[in-house]
PDB file of N, CA and C in Angstrom:
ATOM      1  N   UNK A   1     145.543  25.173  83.861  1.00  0.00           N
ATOM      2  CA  UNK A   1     145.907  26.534  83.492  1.00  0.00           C
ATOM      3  C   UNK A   1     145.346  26.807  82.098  1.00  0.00           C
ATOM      4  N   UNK A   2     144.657  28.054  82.107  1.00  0.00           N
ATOM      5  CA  UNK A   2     143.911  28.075  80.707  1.00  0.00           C
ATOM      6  C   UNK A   2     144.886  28.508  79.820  1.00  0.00           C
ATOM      7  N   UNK A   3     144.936  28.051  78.462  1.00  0.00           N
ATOM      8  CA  UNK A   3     145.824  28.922  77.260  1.00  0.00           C
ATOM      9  C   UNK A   3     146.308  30.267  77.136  1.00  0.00           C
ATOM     10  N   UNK A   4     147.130  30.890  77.070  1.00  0.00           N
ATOM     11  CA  UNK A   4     147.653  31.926  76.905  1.00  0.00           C
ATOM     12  C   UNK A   4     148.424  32.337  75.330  1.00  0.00           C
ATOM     13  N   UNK A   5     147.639  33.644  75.090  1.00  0.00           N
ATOM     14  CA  UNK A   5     148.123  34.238  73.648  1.00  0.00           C
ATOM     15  C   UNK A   5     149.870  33.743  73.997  1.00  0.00           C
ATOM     16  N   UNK A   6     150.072  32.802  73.015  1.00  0.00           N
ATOM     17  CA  UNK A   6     151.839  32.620  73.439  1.00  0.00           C
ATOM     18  C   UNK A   6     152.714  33.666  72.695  1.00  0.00           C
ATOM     19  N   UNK A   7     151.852  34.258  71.696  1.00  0.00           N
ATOM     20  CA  UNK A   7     152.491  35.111  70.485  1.00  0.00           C
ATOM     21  C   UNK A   7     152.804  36.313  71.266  1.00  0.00           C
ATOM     22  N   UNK A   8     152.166  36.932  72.453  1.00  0.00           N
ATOM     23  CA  UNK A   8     152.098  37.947  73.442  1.00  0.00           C
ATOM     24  C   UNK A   8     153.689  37.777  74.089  1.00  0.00           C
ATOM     25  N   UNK A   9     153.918  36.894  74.308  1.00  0.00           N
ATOM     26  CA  UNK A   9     155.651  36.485  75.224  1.00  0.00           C
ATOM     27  C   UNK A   9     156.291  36.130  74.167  1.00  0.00           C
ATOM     28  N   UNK A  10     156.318  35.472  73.258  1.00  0.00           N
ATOM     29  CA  UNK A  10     157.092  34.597  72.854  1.00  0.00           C
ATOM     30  C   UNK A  10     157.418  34.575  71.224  1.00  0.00           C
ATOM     31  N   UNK A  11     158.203  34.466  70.422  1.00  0.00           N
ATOM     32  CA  UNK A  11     158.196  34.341  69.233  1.00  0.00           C
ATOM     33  C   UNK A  11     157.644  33.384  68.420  1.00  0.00           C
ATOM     34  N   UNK A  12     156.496  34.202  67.787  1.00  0.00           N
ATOM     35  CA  UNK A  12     155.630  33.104  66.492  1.00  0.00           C
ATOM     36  C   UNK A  12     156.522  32.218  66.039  1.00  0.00           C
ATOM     37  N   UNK A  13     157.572  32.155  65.528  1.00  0.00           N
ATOM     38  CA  UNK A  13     158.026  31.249  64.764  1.00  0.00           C
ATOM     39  C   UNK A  13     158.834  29.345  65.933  1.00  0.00           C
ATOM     40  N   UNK A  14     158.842  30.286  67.127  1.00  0.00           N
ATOM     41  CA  UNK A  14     158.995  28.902  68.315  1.00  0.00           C
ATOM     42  C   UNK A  14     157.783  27.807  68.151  1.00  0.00           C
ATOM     43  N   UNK A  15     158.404  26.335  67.447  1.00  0.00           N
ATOM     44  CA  UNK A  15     157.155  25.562  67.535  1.00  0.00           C
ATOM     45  C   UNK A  15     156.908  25.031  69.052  1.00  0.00           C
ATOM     46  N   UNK A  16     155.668  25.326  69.497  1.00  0.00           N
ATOM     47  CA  UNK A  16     155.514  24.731  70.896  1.00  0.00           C
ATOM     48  C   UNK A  16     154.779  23.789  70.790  1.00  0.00           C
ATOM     49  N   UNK A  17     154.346  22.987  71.816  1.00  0.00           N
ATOM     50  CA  UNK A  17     153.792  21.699  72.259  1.00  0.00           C
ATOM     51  C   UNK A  17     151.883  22.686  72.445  1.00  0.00           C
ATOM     52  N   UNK A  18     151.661  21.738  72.664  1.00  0.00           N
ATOM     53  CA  UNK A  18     149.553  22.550  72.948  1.00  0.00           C
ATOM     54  C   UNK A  18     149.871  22.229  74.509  1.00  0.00           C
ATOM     55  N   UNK A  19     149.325  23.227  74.968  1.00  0.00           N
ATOM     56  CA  UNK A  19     149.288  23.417  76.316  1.00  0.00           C
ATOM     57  C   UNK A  19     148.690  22.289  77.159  1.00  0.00           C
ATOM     58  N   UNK A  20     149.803  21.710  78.212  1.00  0.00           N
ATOM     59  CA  UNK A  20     149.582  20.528  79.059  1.00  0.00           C
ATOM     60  C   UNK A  20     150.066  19.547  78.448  1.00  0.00           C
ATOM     61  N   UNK A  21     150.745  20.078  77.238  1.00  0.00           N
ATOM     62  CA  UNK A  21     151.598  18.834  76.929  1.00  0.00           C
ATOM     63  C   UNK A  21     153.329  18.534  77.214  1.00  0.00           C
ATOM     64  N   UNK A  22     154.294  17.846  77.265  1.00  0.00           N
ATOM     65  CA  UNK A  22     155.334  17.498  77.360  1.00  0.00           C
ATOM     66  C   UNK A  22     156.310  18.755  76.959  1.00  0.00           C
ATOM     67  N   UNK A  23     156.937  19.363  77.288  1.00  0.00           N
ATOM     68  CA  UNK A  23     157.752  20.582  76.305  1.00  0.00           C
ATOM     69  C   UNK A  23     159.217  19.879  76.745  1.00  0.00           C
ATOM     70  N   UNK A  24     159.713  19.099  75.914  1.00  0.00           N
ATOM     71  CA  UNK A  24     161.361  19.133  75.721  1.00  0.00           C
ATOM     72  C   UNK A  24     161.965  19.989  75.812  1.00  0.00           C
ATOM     73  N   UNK A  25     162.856  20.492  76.585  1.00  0.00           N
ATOM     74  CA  UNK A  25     164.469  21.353  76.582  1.00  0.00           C
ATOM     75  C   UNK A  25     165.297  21.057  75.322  1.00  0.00           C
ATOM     76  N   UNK A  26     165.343  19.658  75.323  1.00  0.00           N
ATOM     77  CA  UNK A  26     166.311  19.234  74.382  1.00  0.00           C
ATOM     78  C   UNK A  26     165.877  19.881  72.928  1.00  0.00           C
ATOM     79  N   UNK A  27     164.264  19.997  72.454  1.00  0.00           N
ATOM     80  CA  UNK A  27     164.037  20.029  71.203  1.00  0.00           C
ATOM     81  C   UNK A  27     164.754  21.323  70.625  1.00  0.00           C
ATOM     82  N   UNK A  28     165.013  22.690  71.457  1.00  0.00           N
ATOM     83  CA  UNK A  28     165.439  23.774  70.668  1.00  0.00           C
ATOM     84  C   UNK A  28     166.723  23.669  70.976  1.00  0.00           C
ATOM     85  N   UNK A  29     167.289  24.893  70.193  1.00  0.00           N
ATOM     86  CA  UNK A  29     168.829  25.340  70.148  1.00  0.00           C
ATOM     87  C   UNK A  29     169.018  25.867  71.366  1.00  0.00           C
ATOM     88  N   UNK A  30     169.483  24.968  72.145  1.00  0.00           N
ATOM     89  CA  UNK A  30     170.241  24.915  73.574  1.00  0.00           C
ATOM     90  C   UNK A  30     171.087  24.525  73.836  1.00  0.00           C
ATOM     91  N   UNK A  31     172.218  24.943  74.339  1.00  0.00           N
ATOM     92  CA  UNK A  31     173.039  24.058  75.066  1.00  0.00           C
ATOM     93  C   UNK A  31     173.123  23.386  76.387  1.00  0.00           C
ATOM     94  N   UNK A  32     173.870  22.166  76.526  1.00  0.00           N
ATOM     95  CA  UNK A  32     173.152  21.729  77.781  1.00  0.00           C
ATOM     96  C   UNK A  32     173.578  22.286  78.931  1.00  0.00           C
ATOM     97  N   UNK A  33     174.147  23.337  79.076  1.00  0.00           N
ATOM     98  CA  UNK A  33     173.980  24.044  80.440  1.00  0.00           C
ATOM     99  C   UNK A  33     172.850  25.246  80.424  1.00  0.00           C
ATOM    100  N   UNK A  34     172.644  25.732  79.112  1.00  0.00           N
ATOM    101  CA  UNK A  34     171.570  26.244  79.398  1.00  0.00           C
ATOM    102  C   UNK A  34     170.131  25.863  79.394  1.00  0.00           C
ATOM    103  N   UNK A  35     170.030  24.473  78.840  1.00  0.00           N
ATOM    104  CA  UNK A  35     169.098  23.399  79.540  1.00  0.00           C
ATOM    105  C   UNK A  35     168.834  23.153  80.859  1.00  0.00           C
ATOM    106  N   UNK A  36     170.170  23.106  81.789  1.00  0.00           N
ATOM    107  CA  UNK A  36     170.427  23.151  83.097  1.00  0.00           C
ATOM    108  C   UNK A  36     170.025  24.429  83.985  1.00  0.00           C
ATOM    109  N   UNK A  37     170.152  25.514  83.202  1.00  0.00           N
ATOM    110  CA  UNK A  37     169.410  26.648  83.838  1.00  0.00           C
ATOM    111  C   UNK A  37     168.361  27.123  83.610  1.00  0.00           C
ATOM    112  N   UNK A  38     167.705  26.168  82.858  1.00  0.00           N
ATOM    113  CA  UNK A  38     166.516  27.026  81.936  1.00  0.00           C
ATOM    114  C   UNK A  38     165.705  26.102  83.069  1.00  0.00           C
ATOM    115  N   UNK A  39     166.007  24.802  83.542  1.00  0.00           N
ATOM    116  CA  UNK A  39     165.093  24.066  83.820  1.00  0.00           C
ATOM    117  C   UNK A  39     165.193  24.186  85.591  1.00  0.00           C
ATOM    118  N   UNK A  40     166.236  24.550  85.904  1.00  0.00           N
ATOM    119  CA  UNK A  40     166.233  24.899  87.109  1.00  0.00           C
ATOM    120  C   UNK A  40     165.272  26.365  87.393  1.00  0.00           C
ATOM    121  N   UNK A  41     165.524  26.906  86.971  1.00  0.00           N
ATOM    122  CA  UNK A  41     164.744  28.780  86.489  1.00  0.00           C
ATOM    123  C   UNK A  41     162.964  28.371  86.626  1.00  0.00           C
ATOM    124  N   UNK A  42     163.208  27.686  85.611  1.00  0.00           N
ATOM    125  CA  UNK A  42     161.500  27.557  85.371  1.00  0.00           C
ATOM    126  C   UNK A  42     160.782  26.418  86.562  1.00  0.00           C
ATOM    127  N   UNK A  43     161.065  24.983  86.263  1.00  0.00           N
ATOM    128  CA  UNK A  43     160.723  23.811  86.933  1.00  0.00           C
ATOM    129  C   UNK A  43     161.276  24.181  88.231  1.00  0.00           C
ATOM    130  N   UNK A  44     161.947  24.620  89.107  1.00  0.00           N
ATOM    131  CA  UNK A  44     162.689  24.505  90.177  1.00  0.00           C
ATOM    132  C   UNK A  44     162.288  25.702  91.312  1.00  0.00           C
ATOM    133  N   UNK A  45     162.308  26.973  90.395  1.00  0.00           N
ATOM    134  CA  UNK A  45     162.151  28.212  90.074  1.00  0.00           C
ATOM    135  C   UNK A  45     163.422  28.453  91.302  1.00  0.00           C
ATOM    136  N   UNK A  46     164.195  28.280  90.258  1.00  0.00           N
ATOM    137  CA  UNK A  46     165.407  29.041  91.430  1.00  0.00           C
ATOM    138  C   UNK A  46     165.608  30.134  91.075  1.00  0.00           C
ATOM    139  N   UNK A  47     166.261  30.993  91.631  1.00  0.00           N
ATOM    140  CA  UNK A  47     166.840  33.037  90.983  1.00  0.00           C
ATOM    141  C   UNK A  47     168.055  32.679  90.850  1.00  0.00           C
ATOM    142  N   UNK A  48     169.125  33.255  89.809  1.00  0.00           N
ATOM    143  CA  UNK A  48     170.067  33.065  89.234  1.00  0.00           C
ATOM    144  C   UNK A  48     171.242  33.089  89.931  1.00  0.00           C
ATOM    145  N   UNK A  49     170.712  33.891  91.597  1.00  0.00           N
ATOM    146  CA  UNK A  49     172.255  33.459  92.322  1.00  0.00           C
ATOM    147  C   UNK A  49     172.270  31.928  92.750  1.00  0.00           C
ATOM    148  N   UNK A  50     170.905  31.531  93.238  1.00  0.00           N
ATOM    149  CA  UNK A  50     170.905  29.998  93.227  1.00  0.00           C
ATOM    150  C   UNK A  50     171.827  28.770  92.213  1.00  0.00           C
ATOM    151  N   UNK A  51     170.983  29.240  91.061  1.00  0.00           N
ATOM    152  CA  UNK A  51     171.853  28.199  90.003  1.00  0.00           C
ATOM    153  C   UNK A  51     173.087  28.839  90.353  1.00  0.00           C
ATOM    154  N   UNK A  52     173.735  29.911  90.381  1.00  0.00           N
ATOM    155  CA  UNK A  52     175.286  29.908  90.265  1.00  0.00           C
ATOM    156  C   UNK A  52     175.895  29.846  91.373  1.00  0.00           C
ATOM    157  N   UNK A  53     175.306  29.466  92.486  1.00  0.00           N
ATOM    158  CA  UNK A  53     175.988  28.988  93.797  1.00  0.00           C
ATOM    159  C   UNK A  53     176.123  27.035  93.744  1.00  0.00           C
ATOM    160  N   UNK A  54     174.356  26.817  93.072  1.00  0.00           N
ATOM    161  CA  UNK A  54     174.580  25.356  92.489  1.00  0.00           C
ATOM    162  C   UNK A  54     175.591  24.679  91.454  1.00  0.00           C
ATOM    163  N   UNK A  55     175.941  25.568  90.619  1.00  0.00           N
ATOM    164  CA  UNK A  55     176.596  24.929  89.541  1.00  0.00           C
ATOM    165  C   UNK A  55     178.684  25.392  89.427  1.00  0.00           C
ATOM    166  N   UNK A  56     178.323  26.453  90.818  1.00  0.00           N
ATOM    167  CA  UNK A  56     179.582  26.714  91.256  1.00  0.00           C
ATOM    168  C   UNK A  56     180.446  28.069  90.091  1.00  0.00           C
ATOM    169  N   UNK A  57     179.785  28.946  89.087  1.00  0.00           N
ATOM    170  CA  UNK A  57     179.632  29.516  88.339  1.00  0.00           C
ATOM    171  C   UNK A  57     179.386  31.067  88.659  1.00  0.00           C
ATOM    172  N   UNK A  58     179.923  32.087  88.184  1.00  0.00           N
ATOM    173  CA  UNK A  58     179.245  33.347  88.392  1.00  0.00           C
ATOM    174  C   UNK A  58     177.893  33.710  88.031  1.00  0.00           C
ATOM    175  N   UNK A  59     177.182  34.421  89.120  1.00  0.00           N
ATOM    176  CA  UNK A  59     176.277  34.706  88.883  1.00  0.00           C
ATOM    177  C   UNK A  59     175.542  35.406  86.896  1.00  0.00           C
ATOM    178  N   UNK A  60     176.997  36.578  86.526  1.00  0.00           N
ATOM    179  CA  UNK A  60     176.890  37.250  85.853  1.00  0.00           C
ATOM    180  C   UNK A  60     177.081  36.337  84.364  1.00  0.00           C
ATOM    181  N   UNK A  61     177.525  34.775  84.936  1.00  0.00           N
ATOM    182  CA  UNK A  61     177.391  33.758  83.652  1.00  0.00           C
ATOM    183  C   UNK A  61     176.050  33.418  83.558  1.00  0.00           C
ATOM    184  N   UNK A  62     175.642  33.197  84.177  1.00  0.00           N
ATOM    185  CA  UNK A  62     174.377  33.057  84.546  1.00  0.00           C
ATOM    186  C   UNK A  62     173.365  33.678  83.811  1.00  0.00           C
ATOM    187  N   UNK A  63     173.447  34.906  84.175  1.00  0.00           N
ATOM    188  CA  UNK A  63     172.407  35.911  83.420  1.00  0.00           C
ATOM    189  C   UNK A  63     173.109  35.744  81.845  1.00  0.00           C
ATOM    190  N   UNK A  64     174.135  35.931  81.819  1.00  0.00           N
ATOM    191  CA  UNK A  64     174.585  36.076  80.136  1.00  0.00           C
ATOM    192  C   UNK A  64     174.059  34.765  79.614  1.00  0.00           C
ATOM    193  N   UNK A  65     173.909  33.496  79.924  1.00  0.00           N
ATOM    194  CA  UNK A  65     173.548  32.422  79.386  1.00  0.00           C
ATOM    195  C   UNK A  65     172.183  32.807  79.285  1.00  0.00           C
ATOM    196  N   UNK A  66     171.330  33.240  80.746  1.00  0.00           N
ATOM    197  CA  UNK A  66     169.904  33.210  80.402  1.00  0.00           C
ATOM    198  C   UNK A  66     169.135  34.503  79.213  1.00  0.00           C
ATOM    199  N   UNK A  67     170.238  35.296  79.031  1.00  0.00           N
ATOM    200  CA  UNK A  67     169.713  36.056  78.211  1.00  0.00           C
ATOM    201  C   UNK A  67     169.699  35.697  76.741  1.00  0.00           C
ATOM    202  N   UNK A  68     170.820  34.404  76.626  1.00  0.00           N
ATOM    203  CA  UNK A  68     170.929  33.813  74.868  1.00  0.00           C
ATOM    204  C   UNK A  68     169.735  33.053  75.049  1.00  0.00           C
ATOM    205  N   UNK A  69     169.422  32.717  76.114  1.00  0.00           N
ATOM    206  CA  UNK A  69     168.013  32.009  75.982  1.00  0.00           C
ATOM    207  C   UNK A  69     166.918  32.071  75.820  1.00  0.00           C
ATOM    208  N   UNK A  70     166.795  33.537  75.780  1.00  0.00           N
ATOM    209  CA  UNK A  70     165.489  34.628  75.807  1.00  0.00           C
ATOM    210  C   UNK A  70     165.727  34.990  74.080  1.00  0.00           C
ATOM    211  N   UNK A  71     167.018  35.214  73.833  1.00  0.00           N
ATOM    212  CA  UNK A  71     167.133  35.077  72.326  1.00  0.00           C
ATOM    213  C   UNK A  71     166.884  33.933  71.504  1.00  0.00           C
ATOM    214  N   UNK A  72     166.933  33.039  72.013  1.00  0.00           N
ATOM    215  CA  UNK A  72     166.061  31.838  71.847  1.00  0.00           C
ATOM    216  C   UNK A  72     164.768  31.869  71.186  1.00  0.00           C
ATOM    217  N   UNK A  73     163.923  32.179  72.377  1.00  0.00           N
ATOM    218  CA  UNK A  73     163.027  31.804  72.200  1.00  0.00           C
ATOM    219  C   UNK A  73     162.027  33.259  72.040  1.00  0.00           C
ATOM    220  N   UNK A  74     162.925  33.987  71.313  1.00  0.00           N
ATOM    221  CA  UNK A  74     162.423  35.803  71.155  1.00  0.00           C
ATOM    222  C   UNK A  74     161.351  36.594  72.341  1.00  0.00           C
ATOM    223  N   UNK A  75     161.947  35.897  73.375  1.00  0.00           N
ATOM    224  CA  UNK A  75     161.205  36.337  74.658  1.00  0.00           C
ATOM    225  C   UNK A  75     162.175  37.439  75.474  1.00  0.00           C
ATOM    226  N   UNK A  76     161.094  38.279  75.643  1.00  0.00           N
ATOM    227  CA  UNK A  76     161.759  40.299  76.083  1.00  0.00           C
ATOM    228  C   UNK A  76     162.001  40.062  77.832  1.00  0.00           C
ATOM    229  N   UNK A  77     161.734  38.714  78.679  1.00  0.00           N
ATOM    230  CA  UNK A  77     162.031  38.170  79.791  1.00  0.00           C
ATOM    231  C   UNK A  77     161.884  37.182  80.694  1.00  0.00           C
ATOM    232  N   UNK A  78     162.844  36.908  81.188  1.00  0.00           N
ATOM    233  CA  UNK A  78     162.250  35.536  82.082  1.00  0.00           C
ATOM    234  C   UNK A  78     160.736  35.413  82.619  1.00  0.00           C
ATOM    235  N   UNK A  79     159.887  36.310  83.389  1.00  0.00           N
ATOM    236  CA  UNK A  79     158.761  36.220  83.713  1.00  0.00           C
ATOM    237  C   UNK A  79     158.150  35.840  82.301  1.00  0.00           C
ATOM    238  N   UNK A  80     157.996  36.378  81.307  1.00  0.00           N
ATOM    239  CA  UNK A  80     157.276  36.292  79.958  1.00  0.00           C
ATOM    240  C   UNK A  80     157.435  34.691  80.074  1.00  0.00           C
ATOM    241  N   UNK A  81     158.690  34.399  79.534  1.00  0.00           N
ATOM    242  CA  UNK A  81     159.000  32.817  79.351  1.00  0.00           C
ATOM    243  C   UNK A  81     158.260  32.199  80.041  1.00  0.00           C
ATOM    244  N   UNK A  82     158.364  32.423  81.549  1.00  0.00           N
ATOM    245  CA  UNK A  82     157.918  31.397  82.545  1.00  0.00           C
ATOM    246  C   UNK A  82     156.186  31.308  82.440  1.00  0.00           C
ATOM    247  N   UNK A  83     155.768  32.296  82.112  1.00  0.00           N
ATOM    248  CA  UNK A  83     154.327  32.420  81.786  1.00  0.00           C
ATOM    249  C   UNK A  83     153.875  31.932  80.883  1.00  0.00           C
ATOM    250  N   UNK A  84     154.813  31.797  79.572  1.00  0.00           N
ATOM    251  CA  UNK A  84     154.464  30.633  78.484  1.00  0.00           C
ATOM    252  C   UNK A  84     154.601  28.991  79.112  1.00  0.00           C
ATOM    253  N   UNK A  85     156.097  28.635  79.332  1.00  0.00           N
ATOM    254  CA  UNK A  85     155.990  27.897  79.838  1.00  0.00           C
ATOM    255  C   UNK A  85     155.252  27.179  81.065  1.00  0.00           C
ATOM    256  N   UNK A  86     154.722  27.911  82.121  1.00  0.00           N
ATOM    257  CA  UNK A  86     153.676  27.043  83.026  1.00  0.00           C
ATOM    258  C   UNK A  86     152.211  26.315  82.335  1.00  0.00           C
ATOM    259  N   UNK A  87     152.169  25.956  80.979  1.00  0.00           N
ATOM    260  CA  UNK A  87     151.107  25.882  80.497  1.00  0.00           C
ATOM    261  C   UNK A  87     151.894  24.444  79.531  1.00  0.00           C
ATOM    262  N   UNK A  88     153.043  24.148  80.359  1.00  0.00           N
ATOM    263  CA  UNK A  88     153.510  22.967  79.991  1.00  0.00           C
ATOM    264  C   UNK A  88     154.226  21.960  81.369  1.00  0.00           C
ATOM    265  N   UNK A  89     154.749  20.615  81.062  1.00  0.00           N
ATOM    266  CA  UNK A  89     155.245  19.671  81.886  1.00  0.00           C
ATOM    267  C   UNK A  89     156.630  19.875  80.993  1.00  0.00           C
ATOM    268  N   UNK A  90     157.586  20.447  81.734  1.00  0.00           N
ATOM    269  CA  UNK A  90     158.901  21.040  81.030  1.00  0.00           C
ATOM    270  C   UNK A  90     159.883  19.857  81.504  1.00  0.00           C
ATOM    271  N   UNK A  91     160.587  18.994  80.837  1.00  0.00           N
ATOM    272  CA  UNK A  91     161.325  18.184  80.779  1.00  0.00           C
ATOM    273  C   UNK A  91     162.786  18.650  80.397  1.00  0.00           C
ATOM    274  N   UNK A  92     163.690  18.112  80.559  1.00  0.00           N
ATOM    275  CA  UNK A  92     165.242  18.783  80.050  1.00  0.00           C
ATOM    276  C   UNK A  92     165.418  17.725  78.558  1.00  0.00           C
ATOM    277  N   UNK A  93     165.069  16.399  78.213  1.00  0.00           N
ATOM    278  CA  UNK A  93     165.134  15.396  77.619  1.00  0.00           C
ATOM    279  C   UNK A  93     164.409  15.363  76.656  1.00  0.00           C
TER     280      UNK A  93
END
């Protein structure tokens, strides 16, 4: 997958990995359930009623978690994210 302007999705100040490399979950301000959905979302690519039928959770927790996660990582949406991220091997660890 060729490089992508990451500054286009994502907030300049997120240090990322160079593309095709390892991207830790663990390295940013996450918690570990939203590690758990971030990595199911992206790596898994489940839709958010999935994780919350998986994790036994409301859907509408769901989205509220994935949206602190987009505050995260100053990304305006999941597609954006996921488009940064496919230009990595996304690990939860």
């Amino acid at each position: 997958i060729p490089a992508i302007n990451q500054h286009l999705f994502i907030s300049p100040e997120i240090n990322l990995p160079k593309p095709g490399e390892i991207l830790h979950l663990a390295d940013y301000s996450l918690s570990e359930r939203q590690i758990n959905f971030l990595y199911e979302s992206i790596v898994k690519n489940k839709s958010y009623g999935e994780i919350s039928v998986f994790y036994g959770l409301s859907k509408s927790l769901v989205k509220k978690e994935m949206c602190s996660i987009l505050d995260v990582f100053g990304c305006k949406n999941m597609e954006s994210l996921k488009i940064v991220f496919s230009q990595f091997q996304v690990e939860k660890a």
